[in-house]
PDB file of N, CA and C in Angstrom:
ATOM      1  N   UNK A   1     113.983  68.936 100.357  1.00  0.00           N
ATOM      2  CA  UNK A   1     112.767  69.341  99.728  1.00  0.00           C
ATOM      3  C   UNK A   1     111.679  69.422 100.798  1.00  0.00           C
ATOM      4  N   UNK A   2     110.898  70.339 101.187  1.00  0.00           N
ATOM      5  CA  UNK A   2     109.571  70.813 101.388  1.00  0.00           C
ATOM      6  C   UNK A   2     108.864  70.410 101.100  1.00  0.00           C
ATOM      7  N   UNK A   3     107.377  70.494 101.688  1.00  0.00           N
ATOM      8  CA  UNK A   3     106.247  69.480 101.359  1.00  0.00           C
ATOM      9  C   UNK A   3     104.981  70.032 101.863  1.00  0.00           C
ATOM     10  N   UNK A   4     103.490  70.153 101.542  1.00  0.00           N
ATOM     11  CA  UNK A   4     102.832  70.183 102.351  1.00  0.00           C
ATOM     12  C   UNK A   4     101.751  69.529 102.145  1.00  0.00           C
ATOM     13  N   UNK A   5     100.751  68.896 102.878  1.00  0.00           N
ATOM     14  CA  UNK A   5      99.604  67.888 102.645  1.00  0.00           C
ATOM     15  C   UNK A   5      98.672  68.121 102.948  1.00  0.00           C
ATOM     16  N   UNK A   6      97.432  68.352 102.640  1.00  0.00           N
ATOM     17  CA  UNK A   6      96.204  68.840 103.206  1.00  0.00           C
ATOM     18  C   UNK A   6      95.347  67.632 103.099  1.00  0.00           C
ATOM     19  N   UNK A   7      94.126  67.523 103.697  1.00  0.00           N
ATOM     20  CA  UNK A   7      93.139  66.276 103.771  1.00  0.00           C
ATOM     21  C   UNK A   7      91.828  67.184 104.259  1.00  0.00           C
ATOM     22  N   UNK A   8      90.841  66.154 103.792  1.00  0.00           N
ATOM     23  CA  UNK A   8      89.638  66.225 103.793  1.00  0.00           C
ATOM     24  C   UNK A   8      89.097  66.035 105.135  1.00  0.00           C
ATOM     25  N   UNK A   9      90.128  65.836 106.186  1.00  0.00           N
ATOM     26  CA  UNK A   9      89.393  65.708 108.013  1.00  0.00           C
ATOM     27  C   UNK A   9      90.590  65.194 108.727  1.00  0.00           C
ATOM     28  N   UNK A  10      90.560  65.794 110.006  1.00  0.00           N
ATOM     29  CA  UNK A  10      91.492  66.161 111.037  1.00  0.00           C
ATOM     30  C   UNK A  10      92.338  64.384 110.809  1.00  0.00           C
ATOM     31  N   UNK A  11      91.093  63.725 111.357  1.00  0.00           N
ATOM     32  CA  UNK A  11      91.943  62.205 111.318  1.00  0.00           C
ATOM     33  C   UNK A  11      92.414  61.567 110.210  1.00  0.00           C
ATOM     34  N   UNK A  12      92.087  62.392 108.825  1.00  0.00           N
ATOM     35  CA  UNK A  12      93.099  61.948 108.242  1.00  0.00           C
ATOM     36  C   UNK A  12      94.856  62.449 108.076  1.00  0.00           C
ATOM     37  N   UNK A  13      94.667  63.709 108.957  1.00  0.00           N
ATOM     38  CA  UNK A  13      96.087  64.221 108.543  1.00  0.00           C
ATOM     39  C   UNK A  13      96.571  63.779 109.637  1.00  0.00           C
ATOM     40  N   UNK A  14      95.940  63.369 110.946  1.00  0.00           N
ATOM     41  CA  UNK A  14      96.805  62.431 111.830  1.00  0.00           C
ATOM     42  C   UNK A  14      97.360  60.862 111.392  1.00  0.00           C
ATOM     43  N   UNK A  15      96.448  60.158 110.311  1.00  0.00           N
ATOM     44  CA  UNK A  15      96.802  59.500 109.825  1.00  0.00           C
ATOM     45  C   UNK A  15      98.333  59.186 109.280  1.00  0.00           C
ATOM     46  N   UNK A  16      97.966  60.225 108.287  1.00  0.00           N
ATOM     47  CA  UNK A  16      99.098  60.355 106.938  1.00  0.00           C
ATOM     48  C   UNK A  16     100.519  60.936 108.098  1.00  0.00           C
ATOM     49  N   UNK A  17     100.306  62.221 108.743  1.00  0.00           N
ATOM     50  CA  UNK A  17     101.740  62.267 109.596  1.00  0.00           C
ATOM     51  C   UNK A  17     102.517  60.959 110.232  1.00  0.00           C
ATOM     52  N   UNK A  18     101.523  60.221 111.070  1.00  0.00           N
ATOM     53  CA  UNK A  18     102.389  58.620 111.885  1.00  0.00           C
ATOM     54  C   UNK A  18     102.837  58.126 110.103  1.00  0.00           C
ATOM     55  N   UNK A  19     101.897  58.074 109.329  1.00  0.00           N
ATOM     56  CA  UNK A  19     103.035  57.456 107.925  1.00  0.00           C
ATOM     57  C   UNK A  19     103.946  57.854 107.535  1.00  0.00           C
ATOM     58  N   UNK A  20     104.086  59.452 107.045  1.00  0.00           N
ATOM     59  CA  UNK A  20     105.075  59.815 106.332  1.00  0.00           C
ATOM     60  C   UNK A  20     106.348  60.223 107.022  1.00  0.00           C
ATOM     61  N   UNK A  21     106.306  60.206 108.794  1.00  0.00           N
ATOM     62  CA  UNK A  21     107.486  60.037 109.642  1.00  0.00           C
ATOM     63  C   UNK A  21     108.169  58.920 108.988  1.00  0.00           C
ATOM     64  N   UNK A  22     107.784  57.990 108.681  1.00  0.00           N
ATOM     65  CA  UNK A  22     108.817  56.363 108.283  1.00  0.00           C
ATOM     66  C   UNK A  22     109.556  56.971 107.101  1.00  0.00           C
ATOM     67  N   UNK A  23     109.112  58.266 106.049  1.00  0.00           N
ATOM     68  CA  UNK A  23     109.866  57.845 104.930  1.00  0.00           C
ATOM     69  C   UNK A  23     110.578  59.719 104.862  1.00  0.00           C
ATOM     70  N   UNK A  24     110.417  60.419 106.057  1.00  0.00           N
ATOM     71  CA  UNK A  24     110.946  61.929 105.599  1.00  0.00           C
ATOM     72  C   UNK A  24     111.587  61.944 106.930  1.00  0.00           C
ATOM     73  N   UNK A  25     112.065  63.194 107.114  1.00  0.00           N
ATOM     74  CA  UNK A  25     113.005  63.504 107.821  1.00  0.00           C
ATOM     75  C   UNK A  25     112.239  64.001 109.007  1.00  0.00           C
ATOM     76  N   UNK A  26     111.129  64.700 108.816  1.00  0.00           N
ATOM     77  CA  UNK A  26     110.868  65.427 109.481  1.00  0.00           C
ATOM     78  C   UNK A  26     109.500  65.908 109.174  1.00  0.00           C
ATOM     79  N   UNK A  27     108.119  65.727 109.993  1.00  0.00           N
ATOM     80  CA  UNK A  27     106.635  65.771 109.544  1.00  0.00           C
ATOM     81  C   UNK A  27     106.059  66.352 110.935  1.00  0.00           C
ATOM     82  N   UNK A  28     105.628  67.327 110.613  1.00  0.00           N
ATOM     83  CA  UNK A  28     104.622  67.938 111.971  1.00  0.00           C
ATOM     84  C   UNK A  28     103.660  68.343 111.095  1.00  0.00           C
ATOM     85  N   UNK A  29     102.412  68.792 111.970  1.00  0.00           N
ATOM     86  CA  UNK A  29     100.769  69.025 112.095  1.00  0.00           C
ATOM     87  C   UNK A  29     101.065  70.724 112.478  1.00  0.00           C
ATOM     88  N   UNK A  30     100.057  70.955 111.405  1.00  0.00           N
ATOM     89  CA  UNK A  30      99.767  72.389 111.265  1.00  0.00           C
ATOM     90  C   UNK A  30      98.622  72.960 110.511  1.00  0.00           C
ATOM     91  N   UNK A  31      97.924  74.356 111.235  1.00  0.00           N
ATOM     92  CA  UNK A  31      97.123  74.726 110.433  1.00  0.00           C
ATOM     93  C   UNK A  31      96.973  75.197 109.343  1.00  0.00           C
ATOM     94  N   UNK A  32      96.465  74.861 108.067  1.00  0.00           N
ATOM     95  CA  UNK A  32      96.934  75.174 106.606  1.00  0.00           C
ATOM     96  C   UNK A  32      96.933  76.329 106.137  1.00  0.00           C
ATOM     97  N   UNK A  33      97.545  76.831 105.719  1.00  0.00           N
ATOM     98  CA  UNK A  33      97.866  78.224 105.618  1.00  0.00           C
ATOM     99  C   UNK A  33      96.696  79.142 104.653  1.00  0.00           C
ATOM    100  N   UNK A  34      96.503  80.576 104.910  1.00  0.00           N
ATOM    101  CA  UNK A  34      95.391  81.202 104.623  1.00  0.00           C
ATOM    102  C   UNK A  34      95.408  80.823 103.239  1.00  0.00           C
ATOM    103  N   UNK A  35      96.185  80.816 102.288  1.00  0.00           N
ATOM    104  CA  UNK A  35      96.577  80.540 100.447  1.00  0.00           C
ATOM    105  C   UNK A  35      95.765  80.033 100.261  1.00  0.00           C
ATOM    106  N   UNK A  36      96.337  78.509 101.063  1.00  0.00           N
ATOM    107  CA  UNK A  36      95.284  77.461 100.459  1.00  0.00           C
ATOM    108  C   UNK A  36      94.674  76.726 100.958  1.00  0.00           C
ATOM    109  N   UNK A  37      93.220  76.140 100.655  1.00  0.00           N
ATOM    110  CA  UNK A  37      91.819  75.985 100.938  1.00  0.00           C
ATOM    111  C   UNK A  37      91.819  74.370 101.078  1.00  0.00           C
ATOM    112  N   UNK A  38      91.214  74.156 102.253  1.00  0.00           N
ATOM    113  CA  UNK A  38      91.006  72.715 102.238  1.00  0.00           C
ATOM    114  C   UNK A  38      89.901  72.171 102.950  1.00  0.00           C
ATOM    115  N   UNK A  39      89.421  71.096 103.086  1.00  0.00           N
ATOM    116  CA  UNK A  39      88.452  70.298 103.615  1.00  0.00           C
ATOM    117  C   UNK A  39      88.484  70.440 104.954  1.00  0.00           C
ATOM    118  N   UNK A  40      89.649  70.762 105.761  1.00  0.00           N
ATOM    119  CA  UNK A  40      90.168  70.552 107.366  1.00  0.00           C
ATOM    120  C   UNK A  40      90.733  71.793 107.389  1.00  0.00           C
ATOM    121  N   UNK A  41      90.555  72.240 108.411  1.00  0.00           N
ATOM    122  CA  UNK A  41      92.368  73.148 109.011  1.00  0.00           C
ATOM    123  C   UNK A  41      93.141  72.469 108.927  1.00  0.00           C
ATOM    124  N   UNK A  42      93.475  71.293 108.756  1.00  0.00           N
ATOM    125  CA  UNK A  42      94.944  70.586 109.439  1.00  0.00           C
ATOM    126  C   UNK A  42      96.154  70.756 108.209  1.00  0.00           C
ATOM    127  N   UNK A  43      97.085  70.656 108.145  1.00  0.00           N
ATOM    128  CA  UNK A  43      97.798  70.204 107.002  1.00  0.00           C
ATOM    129  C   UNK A  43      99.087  69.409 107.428  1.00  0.00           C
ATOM    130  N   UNK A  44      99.975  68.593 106.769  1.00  0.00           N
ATOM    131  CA  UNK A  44     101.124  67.978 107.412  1.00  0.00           C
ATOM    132  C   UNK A  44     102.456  68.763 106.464  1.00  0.00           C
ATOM    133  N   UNK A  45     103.161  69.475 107.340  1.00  0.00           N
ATOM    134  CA  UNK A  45     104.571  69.766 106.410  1.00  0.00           C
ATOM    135  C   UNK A  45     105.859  68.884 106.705  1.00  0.00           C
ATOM    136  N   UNK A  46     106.257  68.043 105.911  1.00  0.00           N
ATOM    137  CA  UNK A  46     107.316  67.457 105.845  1.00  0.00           C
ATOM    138  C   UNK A  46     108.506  67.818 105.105  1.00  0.00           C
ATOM    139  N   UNK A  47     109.632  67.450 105.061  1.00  0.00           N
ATOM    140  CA  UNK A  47     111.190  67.829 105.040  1.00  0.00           C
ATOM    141  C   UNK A  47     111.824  66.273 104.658  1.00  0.00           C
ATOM    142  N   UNK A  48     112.456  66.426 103.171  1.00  0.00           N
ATOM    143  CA  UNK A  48     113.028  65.013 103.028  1.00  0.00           C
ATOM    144  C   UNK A  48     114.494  65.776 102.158  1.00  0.00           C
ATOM    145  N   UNK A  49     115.532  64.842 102.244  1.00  0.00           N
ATOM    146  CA  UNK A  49     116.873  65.382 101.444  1.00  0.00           C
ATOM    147  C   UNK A  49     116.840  65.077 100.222  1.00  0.00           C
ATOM    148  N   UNK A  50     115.870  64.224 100.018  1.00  0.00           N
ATOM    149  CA  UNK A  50     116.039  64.366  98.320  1.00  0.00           C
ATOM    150  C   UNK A  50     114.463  64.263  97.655  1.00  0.00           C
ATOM    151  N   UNK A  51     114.577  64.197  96.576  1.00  0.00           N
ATOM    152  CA  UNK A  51     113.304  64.194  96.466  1.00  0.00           C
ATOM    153  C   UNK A  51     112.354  62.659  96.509  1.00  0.00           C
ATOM    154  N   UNK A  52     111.516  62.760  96.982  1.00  0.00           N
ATOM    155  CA  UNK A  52     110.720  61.287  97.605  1.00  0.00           C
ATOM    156  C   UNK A  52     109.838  61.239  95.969  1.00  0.00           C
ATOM    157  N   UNK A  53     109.729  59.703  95.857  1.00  0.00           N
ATOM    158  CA  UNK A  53     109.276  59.329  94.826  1.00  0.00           C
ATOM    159  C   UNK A  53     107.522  59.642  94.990  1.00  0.00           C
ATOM    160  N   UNK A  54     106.787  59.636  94.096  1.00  0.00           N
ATOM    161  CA  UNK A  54     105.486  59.739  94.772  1.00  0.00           C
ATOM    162  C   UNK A  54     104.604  58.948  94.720  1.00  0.00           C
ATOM    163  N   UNK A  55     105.111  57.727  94.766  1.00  0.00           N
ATOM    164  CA  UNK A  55     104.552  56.469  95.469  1.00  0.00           C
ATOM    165  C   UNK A  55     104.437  56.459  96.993  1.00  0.00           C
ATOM    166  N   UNK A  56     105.717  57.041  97.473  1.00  0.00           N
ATOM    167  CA  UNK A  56     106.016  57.579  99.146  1.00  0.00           C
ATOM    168  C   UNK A  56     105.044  58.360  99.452  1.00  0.00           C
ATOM    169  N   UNK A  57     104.784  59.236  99.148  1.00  0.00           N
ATOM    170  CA  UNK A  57     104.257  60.777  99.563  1.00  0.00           C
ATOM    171  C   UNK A  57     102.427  60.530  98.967  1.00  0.00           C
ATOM    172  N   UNK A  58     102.253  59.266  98.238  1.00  0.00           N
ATOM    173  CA  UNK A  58     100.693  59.424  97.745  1.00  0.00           C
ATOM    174  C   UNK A  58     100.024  58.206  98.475  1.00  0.00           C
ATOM    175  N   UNK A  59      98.943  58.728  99.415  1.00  0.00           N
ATOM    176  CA  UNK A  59      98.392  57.610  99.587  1.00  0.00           C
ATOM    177  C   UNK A  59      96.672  58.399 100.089  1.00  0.00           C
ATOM    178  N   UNK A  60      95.501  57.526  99.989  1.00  0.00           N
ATOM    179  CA  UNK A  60      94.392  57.415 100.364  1.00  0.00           C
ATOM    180  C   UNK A  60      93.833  58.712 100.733  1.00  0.00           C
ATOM    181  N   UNK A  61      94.494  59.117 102.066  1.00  0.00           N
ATOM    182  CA  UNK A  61      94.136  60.228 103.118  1.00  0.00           C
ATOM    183  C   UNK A  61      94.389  61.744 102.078  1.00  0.00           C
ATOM    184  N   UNK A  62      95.263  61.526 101.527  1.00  0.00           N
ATOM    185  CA  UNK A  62      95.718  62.954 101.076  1.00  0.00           C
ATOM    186  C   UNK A  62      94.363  63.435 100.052  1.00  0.00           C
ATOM    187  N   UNK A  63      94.346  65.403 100.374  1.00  0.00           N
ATOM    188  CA  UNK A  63      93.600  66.096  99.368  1.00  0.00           C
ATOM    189  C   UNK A  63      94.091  66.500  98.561  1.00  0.00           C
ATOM    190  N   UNK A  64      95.320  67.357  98.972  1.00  0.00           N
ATOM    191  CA  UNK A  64      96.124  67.508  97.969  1.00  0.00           C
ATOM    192  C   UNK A  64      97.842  67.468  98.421  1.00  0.00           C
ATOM    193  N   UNK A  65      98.634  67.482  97.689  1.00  0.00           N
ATOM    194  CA  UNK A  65     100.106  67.168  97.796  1.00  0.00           C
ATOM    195  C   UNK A  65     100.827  68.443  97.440  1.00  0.00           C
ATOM    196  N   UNK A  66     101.617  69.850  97.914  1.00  0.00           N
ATOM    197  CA  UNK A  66     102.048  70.734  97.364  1.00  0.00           C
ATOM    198  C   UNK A  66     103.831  70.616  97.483  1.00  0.00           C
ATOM    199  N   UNK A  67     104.617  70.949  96.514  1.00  0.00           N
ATOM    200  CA  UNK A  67     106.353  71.059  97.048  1.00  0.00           C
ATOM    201  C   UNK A  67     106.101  72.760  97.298  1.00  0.00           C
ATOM    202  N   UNK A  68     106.915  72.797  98.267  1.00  0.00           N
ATOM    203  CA  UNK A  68     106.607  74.275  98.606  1.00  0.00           C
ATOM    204  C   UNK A  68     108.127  74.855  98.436  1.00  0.00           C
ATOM    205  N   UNK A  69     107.762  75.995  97.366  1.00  0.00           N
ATOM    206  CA  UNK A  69     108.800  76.933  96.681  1.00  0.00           C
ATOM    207  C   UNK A  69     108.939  78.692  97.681  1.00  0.00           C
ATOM    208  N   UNK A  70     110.413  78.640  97.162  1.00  0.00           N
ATOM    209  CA  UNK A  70     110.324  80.340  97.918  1.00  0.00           C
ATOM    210  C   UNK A  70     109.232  81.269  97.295  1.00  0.00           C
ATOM    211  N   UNK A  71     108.495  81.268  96.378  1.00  0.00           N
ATOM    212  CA  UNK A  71     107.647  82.109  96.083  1.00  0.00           C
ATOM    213  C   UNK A  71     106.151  81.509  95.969  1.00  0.00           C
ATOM    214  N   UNK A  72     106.241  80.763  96.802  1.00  0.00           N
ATOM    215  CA  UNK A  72     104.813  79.738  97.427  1.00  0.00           C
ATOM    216  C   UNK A  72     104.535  78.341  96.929  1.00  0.00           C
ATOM    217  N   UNK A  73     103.459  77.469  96.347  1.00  0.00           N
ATOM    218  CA  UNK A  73     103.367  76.369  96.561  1.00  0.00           C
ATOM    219  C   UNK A  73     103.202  75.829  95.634  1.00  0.00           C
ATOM    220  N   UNK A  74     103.763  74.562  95.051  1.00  0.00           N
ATOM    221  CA  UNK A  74     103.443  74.195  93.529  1.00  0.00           C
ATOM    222  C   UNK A  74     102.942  72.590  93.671  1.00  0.00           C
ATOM    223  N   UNK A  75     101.269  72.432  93.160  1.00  0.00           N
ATOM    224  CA  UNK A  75     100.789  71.099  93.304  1.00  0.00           C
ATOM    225  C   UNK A  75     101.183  70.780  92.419  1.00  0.00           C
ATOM    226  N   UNK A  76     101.229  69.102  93.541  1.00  0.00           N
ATOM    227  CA  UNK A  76     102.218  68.242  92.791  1.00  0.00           C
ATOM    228  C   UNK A  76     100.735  66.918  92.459  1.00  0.00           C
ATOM    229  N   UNK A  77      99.760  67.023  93.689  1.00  0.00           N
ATOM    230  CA  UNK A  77      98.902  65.638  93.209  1.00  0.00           C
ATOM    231  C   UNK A  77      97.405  66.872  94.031  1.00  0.00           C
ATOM    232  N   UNK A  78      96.418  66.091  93.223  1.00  0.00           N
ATOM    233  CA  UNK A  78      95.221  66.867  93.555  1.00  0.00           C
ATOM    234  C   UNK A  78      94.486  65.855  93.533  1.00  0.00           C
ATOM    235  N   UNK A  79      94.176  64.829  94.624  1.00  0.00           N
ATOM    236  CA  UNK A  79      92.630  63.769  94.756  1.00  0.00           C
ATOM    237  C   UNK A  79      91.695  64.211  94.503  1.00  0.00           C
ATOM    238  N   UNK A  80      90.379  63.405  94.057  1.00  0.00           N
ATOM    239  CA  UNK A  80      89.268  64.129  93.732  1.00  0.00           C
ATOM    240  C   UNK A  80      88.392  63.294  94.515  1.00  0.00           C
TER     241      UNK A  80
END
């Protein structure tokens, strides 16, 4: 499963990436794609084999939480 994370400022998506390395396969830093709109450029896309509970995947830093589908992105958590 696919993933992508957006935040409200650069240091938080450096944050949340050193975290969500411990629980996915695979998490790099990237600029968020033209679609969708966020507080930062930054966004984190991660890669896990099954699906992560979202206790894993939710914490503090995050703006929003998307699973990303072949025909684009479906939110999964939206902070306010």
């Amino acid at each position: 499963m696919d993933y992508l994370a957006t935040f409200h400022t650069h240091f938080d998506a450096v944050k949340y990436q050193k975290y969500i390395k411990t629980v996915a396969i695979k998490a790099v830093m990237k600029p968020v794609p033209r679609k969708l709109s966020s507080s930062c450029g930054s966004c984190v896309m991660f890669t896990s084999e099954k699906e992560l509970p979202l206790s894993e995947m939710h914490t503090e830093y995050l703006d929003k939480l998307y699973l990303i589908k072949e025909n684009g992105f479906q939110i999964i958590v939206e902070n306010e």
